[in-house]
N, C-alpha and C. Protein backbone atom coordinates (compact mmCIF):
# COMPACT_ATOMS: atom_id res chain seq x y z
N UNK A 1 0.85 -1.17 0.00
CA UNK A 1 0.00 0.00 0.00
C UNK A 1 0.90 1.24 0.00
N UNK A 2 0.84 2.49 -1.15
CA UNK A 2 1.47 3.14 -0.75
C UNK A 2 0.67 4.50 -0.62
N UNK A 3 1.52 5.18 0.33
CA UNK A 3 1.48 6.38 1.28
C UNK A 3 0.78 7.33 0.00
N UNK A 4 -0.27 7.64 0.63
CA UNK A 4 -1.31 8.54 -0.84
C UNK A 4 -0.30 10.09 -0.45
N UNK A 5 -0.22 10.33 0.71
CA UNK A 5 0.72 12.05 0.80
C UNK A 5 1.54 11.70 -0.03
N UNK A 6 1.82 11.05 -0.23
CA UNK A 6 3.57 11.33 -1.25
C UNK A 6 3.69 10.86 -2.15
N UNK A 7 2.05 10.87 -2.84
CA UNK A 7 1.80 9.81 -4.15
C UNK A 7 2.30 11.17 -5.19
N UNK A 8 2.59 11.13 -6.84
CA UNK A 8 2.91 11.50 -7.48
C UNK A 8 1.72 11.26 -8.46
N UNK A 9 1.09 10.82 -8.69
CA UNK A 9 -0.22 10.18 -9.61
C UNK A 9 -0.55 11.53 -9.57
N UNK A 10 -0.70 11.98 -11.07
CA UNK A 10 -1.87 12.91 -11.60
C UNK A 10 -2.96 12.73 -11.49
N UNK A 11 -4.11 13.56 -10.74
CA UNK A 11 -5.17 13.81 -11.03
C UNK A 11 -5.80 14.45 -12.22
N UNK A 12 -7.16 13.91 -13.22
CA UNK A 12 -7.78 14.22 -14.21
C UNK A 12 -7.67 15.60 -14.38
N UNK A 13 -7.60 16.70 -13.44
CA UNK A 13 -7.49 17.95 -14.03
C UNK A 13 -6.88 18.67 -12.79
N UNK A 14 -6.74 20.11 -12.68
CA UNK A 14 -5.71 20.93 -11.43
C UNK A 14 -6.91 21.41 -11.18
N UNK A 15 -6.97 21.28 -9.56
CA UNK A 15 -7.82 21.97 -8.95
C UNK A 15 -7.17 23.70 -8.85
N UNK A 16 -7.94 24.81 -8.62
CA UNK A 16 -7.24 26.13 -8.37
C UNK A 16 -8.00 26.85 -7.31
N UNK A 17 -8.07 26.57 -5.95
CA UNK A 17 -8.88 27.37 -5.23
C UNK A 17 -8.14 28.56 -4.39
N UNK A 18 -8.96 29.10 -3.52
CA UNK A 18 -8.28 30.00 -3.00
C UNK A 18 -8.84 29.86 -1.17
N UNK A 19 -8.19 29.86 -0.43
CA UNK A 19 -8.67 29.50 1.24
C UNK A 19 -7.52 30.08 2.07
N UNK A 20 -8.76 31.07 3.04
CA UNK A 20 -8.11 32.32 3.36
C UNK A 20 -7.24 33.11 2.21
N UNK A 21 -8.37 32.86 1.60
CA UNK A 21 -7.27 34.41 0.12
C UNK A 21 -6.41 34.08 -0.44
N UNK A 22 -5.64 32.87 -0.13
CA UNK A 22 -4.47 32.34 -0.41
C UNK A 22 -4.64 31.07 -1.42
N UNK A 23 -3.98 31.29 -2.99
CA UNK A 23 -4.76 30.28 -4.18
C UNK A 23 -3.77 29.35 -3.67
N UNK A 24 -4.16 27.74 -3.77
CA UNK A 24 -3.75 26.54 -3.79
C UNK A 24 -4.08 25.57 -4.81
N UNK A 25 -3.07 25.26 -5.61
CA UNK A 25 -3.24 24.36 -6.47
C UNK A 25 -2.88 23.25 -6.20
N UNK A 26 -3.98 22.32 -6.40
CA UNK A 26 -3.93 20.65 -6.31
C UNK A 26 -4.00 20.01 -7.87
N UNK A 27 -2.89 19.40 -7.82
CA UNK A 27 -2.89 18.58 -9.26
C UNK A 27 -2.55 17.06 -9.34
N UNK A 28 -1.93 16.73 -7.94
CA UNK A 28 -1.49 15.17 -7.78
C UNK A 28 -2.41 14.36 -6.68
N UNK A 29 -2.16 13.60 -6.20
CA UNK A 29 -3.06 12.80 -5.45
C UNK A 29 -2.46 13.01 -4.19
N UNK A 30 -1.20 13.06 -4.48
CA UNK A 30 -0.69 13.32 -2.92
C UNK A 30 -1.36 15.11 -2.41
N UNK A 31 -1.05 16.09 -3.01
CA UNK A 31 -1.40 17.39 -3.16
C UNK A 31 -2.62 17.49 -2.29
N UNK A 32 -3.53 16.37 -3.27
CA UNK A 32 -4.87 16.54 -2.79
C UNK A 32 -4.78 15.82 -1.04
N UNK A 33 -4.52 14.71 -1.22
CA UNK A 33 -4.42 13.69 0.13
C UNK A 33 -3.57 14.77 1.49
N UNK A 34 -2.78 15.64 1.19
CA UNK A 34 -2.29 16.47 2.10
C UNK A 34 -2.86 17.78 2.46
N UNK A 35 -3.89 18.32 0.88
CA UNK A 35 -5.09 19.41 1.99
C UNK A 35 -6.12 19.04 2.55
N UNK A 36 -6.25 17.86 2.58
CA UNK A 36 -7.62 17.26 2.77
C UNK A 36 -7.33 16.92 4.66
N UNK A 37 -6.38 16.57 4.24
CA UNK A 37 -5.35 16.21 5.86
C UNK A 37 -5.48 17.54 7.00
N UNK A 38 -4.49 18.06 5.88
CA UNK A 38 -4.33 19.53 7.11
C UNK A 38 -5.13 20.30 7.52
N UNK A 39 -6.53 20.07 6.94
CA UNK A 39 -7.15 20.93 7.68
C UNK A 39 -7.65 20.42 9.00
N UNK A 40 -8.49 21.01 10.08
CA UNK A 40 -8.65 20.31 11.17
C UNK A 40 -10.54 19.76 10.94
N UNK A 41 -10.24 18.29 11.10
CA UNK A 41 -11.64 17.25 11.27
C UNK A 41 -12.65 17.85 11.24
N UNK A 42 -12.94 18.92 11.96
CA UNK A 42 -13.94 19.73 11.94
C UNK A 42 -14.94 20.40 11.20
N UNK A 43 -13.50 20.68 10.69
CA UNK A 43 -13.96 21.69 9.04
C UNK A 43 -14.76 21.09 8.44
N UNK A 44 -14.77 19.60 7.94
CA UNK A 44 -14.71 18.59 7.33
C UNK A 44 -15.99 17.99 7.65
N UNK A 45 -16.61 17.96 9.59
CA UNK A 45 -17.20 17.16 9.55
C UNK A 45 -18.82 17.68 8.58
N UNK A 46 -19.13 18.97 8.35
CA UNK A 46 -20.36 18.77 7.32
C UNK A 46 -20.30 17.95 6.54
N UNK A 47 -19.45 17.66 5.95
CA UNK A 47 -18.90 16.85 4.66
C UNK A 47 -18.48 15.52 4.74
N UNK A 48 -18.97 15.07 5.40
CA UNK A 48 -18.11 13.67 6.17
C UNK A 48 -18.05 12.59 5.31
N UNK A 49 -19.06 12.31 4.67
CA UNK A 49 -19.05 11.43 4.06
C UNK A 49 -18.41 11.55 2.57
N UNK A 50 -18.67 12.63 2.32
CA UNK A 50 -18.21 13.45 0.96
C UNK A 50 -16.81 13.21 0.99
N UNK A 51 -16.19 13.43 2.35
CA UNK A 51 -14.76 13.76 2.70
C UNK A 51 -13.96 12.38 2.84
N UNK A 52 -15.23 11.03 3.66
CA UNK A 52 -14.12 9.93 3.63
C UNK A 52 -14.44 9.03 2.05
N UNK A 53 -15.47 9.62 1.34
CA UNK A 53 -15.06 9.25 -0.17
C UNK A 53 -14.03 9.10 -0.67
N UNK A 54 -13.78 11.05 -0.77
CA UNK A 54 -12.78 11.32 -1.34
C UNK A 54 -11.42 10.84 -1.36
N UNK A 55 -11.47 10.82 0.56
CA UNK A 55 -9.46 10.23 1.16
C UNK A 55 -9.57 8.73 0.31
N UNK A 56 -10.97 7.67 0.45
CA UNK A 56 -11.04 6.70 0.12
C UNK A 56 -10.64 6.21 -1.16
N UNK A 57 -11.20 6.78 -2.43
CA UNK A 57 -10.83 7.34 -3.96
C UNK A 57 -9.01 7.63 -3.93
N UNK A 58 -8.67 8.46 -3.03
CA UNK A 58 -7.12 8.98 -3.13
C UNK A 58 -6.39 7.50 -2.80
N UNK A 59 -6.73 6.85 -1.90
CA UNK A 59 -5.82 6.01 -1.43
C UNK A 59 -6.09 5.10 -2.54
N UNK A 60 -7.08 4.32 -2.98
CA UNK A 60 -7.09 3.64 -4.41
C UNK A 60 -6.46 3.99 -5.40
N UNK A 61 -6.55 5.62 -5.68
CA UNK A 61 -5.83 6.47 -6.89
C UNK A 61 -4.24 5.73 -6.26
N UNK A 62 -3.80 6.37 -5.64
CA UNK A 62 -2.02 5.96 -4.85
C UNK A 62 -1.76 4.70 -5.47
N UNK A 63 -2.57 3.74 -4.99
CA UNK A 63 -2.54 1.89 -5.44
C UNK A 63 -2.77 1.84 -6.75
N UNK A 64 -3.35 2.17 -7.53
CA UNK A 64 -3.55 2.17 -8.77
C UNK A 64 -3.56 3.09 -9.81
N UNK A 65 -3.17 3.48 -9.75
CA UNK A 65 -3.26 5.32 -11.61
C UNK A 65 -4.70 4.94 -12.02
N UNK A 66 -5.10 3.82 -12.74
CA UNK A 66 -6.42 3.73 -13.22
C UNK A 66 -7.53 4.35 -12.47
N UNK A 67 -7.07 4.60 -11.20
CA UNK A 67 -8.65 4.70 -10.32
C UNK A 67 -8.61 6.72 -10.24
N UNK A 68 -7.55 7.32 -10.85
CA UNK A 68 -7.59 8.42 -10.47
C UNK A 68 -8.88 9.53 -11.82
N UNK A 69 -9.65 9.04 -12.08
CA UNK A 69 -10.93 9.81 -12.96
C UNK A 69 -11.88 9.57 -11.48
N UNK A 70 -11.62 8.26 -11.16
CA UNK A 70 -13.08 8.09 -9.24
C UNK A 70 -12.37 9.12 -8.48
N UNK A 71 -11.17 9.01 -8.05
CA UNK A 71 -10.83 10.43 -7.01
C UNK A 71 -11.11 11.56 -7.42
N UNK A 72 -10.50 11.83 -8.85
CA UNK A 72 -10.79 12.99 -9.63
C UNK A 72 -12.14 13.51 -9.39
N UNK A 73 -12.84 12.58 -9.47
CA UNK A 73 -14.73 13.02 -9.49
C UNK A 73 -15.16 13.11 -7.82
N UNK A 74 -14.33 12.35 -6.84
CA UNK A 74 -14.80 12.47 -5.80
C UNK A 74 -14.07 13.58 -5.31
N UNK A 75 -13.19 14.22 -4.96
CA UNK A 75 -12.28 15.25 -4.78
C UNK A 75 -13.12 16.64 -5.21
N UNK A 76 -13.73 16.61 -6.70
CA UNK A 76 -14.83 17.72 -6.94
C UNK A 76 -15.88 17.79 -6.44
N UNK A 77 -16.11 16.68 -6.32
CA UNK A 77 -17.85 16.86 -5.81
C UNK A 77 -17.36 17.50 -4.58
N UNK A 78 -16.38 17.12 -3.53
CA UNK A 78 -16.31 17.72 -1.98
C UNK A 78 -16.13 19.23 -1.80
N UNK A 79 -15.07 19.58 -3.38
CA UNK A 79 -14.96 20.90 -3.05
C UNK A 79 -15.96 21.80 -3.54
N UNK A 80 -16.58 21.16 -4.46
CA UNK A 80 -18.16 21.47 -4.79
C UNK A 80 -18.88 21.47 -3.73
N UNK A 81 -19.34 20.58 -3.33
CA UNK A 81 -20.55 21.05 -1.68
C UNK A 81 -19.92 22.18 -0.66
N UNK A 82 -18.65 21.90 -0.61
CA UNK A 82 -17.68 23.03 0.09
C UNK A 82 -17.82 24.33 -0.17
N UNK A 83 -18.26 24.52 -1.82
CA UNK A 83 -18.40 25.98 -2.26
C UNK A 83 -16.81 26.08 -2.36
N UNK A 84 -15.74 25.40 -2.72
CA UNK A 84 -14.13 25.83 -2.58
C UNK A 84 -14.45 26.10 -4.18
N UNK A 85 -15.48 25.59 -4.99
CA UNK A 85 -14.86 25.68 -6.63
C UNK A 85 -16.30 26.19 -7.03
């Protein structure tokens, strides 16, 4: 199993948001797997399920490249309900 933070796998397209004013671009799986992380549980829990999709999708994406169009799509939808995109 490997470590989705420090995966290198491209995601289907670059995310470009901006939180606290400050733009962040996500384009790899790890990228994504490490903002999803840092923020604190909380933030997150409206989204909970949305949110352990997504980590769920990333860690498959990590194990496999093929699976990264399911993270890709789950990763949007979260920052979609989020209002981040």
């Amino acid at each position: 199993m490997i470590d989705p933070a420090h995966s290198e796998t491209r995601l289907r397209t670059t995310f470009n948001i901006k939180v606290n004013g400050k733009p962040v671009v996500i384009s790899t799986v790890g990228q994504a797997h490490q903002f999803l992380t840092s923020l604190n549980a909380v933030e997150w829990m409206e989204f909970k399920s949305l949110h352990d999709a997504a980590m769920s999708a990333l860690q498959d994406a990590a194990d496999n490249a093929i699976m990264t169009v399911q993270a890709t799509n789950a990763v949007r939808t979260l920052f979609v309900s989020a209002k981040l995109l």
